[in-house]
PDB file of N, CA and C in Angstrom:
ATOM      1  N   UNK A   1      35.438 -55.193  47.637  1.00  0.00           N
ATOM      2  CA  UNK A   1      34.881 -55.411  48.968  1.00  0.00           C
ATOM      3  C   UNK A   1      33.823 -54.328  49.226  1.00  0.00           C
ATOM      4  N   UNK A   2      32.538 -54.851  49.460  1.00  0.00           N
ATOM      5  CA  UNK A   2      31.987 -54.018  49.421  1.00  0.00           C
ATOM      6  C   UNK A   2      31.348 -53.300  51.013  1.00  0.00           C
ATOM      7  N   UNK A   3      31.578 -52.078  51.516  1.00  0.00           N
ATOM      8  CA  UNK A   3      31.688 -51.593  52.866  1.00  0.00           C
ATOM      9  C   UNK A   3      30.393 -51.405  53.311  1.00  0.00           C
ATOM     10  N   UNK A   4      29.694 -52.080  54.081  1.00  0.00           N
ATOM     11  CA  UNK A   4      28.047 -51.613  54.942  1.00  0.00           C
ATOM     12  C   UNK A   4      27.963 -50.682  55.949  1.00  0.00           C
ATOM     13  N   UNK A   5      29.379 -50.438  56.728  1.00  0.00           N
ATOM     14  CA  UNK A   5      28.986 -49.631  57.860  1.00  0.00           C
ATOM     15  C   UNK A   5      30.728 -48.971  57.697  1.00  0.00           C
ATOM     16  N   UNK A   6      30.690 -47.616  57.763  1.00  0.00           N
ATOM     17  CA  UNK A   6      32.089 -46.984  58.268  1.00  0.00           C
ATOM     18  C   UNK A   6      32.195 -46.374  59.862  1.00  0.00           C
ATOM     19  N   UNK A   7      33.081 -46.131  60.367  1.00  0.00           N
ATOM     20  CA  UNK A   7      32.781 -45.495  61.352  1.00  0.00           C
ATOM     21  C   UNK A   7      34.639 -45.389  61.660  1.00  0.00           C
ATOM     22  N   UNK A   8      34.673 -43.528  62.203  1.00  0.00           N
ATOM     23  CA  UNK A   8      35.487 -42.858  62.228  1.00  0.00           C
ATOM     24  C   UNK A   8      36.220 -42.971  64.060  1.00  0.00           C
ATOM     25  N   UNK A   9      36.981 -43.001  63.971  1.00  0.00           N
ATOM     26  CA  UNK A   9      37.596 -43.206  65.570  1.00  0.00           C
ATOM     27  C   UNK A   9      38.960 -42.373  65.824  1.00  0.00           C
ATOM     28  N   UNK A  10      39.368 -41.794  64.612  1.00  0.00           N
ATOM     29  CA  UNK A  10      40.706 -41.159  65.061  1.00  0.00           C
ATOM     30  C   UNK A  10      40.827 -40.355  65.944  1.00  0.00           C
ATOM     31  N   UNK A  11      41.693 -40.260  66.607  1.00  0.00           N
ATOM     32  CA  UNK A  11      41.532 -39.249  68.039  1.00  0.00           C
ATOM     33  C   UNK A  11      41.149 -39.958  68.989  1.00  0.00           C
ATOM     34  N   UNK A  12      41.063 -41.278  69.242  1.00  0.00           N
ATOM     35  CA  UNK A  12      40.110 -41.707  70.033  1.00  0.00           C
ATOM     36  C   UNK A  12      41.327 -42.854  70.325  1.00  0.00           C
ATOM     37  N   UNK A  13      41.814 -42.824  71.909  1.00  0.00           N
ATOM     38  CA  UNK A  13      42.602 -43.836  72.428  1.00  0.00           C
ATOM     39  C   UNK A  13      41.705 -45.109  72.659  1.00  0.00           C
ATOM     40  N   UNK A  14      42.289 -46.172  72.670  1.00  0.00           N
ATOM     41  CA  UNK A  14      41.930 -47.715  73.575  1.00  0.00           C
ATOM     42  C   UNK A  14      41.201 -47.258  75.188  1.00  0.00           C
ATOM     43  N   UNK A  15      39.940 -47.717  75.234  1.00  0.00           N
ATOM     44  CA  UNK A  15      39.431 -48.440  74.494  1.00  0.00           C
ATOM     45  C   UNK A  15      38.545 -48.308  73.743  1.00  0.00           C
ATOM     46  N   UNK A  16      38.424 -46.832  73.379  1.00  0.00           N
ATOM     47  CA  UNK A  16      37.114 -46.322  72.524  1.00  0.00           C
ATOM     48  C   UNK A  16      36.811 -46.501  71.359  1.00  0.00           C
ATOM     49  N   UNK A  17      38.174 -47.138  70.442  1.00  0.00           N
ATOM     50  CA  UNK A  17      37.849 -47.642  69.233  1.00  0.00           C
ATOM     51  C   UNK A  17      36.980 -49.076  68.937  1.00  0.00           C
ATOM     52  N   UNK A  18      37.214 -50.123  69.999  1.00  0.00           N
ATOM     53  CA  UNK A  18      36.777 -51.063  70.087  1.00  0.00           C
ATOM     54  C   UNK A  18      35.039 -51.020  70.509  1.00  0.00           C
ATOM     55  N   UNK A  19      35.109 -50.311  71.333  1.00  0.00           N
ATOM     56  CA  UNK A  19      33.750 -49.759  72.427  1.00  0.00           C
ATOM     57  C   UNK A  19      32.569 -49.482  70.917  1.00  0.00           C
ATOM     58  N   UNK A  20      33.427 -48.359  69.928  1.00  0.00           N
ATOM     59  CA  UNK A  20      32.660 -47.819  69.084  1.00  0.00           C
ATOM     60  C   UNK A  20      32.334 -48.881  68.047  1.00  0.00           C
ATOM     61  N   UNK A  21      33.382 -49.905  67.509  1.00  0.00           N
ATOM     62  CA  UNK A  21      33.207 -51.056  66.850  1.00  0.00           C
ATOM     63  C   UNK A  21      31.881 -51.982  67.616  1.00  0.00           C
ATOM     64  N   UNK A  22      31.985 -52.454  68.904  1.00  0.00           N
ATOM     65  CA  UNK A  22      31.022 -53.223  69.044  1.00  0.00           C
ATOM     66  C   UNK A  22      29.729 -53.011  68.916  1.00  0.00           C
ATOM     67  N   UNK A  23      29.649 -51.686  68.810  1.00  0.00           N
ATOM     68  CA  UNK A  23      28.349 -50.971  68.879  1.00  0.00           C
ATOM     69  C   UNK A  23      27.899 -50.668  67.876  1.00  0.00           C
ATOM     70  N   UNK A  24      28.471 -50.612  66.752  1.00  0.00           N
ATOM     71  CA  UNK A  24      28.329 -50.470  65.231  1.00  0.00           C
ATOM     72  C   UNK A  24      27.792 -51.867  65.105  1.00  0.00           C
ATOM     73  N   UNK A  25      28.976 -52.975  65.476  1.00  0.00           N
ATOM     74  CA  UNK A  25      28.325 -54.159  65.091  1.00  0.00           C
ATOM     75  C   UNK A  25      27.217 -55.058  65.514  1.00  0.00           C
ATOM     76  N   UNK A  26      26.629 -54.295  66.395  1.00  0.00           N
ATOM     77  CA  UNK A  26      25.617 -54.901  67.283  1.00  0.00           C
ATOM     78  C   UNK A  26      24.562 -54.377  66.387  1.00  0.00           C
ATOM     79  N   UNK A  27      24.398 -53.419  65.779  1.00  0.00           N
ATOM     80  CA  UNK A  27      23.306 -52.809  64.949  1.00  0.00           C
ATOM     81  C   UNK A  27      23.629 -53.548  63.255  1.00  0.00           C
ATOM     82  N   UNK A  28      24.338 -53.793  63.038  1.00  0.00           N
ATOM     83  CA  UNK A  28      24.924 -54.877  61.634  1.00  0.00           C
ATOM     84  C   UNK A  28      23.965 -56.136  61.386  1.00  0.00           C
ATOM     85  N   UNK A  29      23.707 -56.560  60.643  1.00  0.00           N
ATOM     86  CA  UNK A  29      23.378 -58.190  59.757  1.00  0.00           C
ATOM     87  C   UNK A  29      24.476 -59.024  59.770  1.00  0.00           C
ATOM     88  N   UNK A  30      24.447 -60.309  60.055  1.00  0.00           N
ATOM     89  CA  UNK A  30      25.666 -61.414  59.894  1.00  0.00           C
ATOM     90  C   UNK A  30      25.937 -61.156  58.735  1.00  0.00           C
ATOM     91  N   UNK A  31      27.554 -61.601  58.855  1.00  0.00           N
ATOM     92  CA  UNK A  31      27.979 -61.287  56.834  1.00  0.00           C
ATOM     93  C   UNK A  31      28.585 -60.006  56.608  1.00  0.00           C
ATOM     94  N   UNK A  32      27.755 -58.704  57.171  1.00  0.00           N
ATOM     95  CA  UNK A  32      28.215 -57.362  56.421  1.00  0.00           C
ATOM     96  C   UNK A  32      29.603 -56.864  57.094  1.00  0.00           C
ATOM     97  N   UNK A  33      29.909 -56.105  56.144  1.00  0.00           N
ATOM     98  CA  UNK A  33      31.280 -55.445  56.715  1.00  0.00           C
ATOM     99  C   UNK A  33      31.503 -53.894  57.862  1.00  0.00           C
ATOM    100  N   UNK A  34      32.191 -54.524  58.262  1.00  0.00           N
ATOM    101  CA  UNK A  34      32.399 -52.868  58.840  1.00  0.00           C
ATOM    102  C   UNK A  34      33.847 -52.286  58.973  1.00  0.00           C
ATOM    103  N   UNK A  35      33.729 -50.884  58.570  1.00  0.00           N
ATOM    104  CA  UNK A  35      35.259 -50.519  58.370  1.00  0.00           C
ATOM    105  C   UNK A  35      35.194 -49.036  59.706  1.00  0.00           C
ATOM    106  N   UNK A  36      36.575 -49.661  60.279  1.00  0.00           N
ATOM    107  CA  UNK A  36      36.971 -48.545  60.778  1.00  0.00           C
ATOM    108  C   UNK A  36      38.607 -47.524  60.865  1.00  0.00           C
ATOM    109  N   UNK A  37      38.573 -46.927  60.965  1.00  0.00           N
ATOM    110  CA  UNK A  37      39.316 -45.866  60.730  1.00  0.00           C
ATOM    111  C   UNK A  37      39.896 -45.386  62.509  1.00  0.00           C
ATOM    112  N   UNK A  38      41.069 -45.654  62.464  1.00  0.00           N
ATOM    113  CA  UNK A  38      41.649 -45.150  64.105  1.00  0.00           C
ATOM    114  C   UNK A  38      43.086 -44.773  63.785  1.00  0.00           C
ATOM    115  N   UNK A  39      43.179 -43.952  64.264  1.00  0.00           N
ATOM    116  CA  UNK A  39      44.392 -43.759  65.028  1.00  0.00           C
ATOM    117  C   UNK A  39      45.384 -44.110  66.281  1.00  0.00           C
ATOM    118  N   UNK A  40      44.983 -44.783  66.644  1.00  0.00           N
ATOM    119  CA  UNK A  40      45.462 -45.231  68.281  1.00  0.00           C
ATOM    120  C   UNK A  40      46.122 -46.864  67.572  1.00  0.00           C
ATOM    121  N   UNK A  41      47.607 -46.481  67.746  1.00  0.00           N
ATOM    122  CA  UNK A  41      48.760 -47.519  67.038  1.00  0.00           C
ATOM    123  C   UNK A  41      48.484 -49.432  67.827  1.00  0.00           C
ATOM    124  N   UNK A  42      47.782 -48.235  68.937  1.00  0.00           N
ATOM    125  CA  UNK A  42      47.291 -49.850  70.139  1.00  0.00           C
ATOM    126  C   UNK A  42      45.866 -50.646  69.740  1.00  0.00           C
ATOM    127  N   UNK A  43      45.624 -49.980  68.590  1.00  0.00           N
ATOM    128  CA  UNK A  43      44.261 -50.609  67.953  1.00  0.00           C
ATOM    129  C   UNK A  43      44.288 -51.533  67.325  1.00  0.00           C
ATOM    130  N   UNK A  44      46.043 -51.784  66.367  1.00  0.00           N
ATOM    131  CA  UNK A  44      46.254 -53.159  65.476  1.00  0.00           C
ATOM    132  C   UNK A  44      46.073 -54.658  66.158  1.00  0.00           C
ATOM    133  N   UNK A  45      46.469 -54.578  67.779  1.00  0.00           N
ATOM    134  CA  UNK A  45      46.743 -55.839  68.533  1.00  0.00           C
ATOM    135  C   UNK A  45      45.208 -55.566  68.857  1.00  0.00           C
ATOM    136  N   UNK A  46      44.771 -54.151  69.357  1.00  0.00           N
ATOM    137  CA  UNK A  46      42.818 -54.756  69.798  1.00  0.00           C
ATOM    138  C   UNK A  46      42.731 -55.152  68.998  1.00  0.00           C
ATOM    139  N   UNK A  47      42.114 -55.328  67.683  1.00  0.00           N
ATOM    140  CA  UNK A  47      40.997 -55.325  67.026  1.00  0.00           C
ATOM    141  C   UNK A  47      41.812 -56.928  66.994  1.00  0.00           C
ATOM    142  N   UNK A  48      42.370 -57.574  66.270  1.00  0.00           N
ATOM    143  CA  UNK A  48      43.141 -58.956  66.614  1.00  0.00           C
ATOM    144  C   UNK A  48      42.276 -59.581  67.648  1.00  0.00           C
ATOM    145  N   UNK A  49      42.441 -58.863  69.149  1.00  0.00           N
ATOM    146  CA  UNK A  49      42.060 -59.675  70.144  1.00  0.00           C
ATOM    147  C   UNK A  49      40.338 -59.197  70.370  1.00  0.00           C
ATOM    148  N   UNK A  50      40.021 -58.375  69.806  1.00  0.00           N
ATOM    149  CA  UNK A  50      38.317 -58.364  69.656  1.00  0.00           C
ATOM    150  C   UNK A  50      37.727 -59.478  68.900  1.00  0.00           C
ATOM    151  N   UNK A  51      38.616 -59.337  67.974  1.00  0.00           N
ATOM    152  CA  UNK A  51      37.922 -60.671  66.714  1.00  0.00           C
ATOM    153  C   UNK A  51      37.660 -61.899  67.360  1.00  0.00           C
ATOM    154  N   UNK A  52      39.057 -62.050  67.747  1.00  0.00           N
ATOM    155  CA  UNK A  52      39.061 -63.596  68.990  1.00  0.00           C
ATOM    156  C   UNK A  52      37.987 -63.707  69.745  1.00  0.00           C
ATOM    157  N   UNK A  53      37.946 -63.015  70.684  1.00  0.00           N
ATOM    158  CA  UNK A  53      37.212 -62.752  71.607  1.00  0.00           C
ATOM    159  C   UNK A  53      35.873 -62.733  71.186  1.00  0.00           C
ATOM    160  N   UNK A  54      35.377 -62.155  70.219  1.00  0.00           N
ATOM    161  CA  UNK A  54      33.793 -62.231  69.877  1.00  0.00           C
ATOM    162  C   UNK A  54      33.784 -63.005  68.561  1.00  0.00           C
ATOM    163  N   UNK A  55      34.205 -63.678  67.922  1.00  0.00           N
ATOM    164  CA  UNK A  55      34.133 -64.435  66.856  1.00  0.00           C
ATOM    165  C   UNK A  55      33.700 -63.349  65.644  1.00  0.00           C
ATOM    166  N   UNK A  56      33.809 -62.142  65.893  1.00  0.00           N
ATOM    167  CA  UNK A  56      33.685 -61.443  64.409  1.00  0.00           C
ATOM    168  C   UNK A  56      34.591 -62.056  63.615  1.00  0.00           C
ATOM    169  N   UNK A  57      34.834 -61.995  62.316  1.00  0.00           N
ATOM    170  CA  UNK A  57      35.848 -62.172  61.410  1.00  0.00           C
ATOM    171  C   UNK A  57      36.929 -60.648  61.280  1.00  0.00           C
ATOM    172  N   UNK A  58      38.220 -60.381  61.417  1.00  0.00           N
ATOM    173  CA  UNK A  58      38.891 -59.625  61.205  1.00  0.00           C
ATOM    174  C   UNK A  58      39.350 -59.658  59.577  1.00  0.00           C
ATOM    175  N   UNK A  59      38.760 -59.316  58.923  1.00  0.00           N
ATOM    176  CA  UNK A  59      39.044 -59.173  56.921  1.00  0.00           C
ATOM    177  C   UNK A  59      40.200 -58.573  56.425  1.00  0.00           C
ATOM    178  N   UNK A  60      40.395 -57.642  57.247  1.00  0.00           N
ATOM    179  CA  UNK A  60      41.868 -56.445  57.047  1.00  0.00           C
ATOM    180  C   UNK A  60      42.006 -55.944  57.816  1.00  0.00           C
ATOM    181  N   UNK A  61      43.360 -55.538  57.806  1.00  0.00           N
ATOM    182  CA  UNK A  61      44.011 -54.326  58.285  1.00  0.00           C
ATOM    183  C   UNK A  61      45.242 -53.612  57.751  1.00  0.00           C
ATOM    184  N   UNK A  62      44.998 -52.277  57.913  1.00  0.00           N
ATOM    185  CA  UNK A  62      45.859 -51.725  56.619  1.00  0.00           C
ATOM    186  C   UNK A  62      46.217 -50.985  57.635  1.00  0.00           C
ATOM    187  N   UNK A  63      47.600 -49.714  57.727  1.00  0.00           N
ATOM    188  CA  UNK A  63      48.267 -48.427  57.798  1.00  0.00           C
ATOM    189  C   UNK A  63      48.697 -48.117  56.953  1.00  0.00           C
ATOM    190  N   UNK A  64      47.656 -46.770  56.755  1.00  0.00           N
ATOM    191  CA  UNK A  64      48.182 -45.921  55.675  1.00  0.00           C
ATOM    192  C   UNK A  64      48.493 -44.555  56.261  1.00  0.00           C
ATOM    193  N   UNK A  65      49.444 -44.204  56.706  1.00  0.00           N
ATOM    194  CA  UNK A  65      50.130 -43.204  56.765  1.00  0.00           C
ATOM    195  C   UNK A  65      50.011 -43.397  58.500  1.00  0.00           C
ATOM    196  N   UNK A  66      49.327 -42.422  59.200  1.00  0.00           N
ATOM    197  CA  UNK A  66      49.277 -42.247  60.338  1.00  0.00           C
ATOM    198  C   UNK A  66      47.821 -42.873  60.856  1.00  0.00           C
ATOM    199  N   UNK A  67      47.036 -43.282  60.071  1.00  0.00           N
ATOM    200  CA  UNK A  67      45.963 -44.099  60.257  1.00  0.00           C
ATOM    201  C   UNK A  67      45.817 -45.633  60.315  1.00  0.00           C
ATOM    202  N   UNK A  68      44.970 -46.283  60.775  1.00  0.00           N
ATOM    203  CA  UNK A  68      45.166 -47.635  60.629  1.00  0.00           C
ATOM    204  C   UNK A  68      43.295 -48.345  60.649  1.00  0.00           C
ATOM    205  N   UNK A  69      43.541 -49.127  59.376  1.00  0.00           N
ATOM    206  CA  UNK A  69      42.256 -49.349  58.294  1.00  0.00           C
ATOM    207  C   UNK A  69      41.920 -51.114  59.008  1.00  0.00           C
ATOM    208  N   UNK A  70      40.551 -51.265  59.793  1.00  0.00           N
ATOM    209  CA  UNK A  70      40.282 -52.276  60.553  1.00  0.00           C
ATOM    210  C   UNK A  70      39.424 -52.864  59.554  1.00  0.00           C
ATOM    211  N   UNK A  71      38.782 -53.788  58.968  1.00  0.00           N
ATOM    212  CA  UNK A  71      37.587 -54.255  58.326  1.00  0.00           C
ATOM    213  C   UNK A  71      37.009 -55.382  59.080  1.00  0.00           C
ATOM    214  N   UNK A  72      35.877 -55.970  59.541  1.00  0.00           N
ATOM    215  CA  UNK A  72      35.850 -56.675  60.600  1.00  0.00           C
ATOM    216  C   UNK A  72      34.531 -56.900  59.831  1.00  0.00           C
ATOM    217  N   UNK A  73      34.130 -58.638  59.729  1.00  0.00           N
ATOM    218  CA  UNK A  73      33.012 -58.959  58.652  1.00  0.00           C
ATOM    219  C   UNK A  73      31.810 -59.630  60.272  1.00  0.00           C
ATOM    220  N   UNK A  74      30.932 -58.878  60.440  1.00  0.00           N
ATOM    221  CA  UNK A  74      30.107 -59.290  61.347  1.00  0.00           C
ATOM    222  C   UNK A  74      29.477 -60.923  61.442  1.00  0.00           C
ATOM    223  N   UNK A  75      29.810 -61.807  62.663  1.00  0.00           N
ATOM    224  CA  UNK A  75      29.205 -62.910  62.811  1.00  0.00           C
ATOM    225  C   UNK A  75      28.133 -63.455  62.850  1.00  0.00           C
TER     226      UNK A  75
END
């Protein structure tokens, strides 16, 4: 999978992970990926209901350890 945009959010409660996602993806190409990186455990159900909500594609989501790995393929 190959990653176009990362962007770091840990430390960062609801709703700033999402806030920082849309804004990444507003600067994105249809198609490319974007990965983010959060900490905020309330980010697994956002990013779910962001996808919905804006028709991005949600690609993954991972927790690995105390982090939690979003991949979201821009519409």
């Amino acid at each position: 999978m190959h990653i176009h945009k990362e962007i770091d959010t840990r430390g960062l409660n609801c709703p700033l992970p999402i806030l920082k996602a849309k804004k990444a993806l507003s600067d994105m190409a249809s198609g490319e990926l974007l990965k983010v990186v959060a900490t905020d455990n309330g980010s697994l159900r956002d990013f779910v209901a962001f996808a919905k909500q804006t028709g991005n594609e949600l690609v993954e989501q991972q927790t690995v350890g105390e982090e939690f790995i979003h991949v979201l393929r821009r519409r």
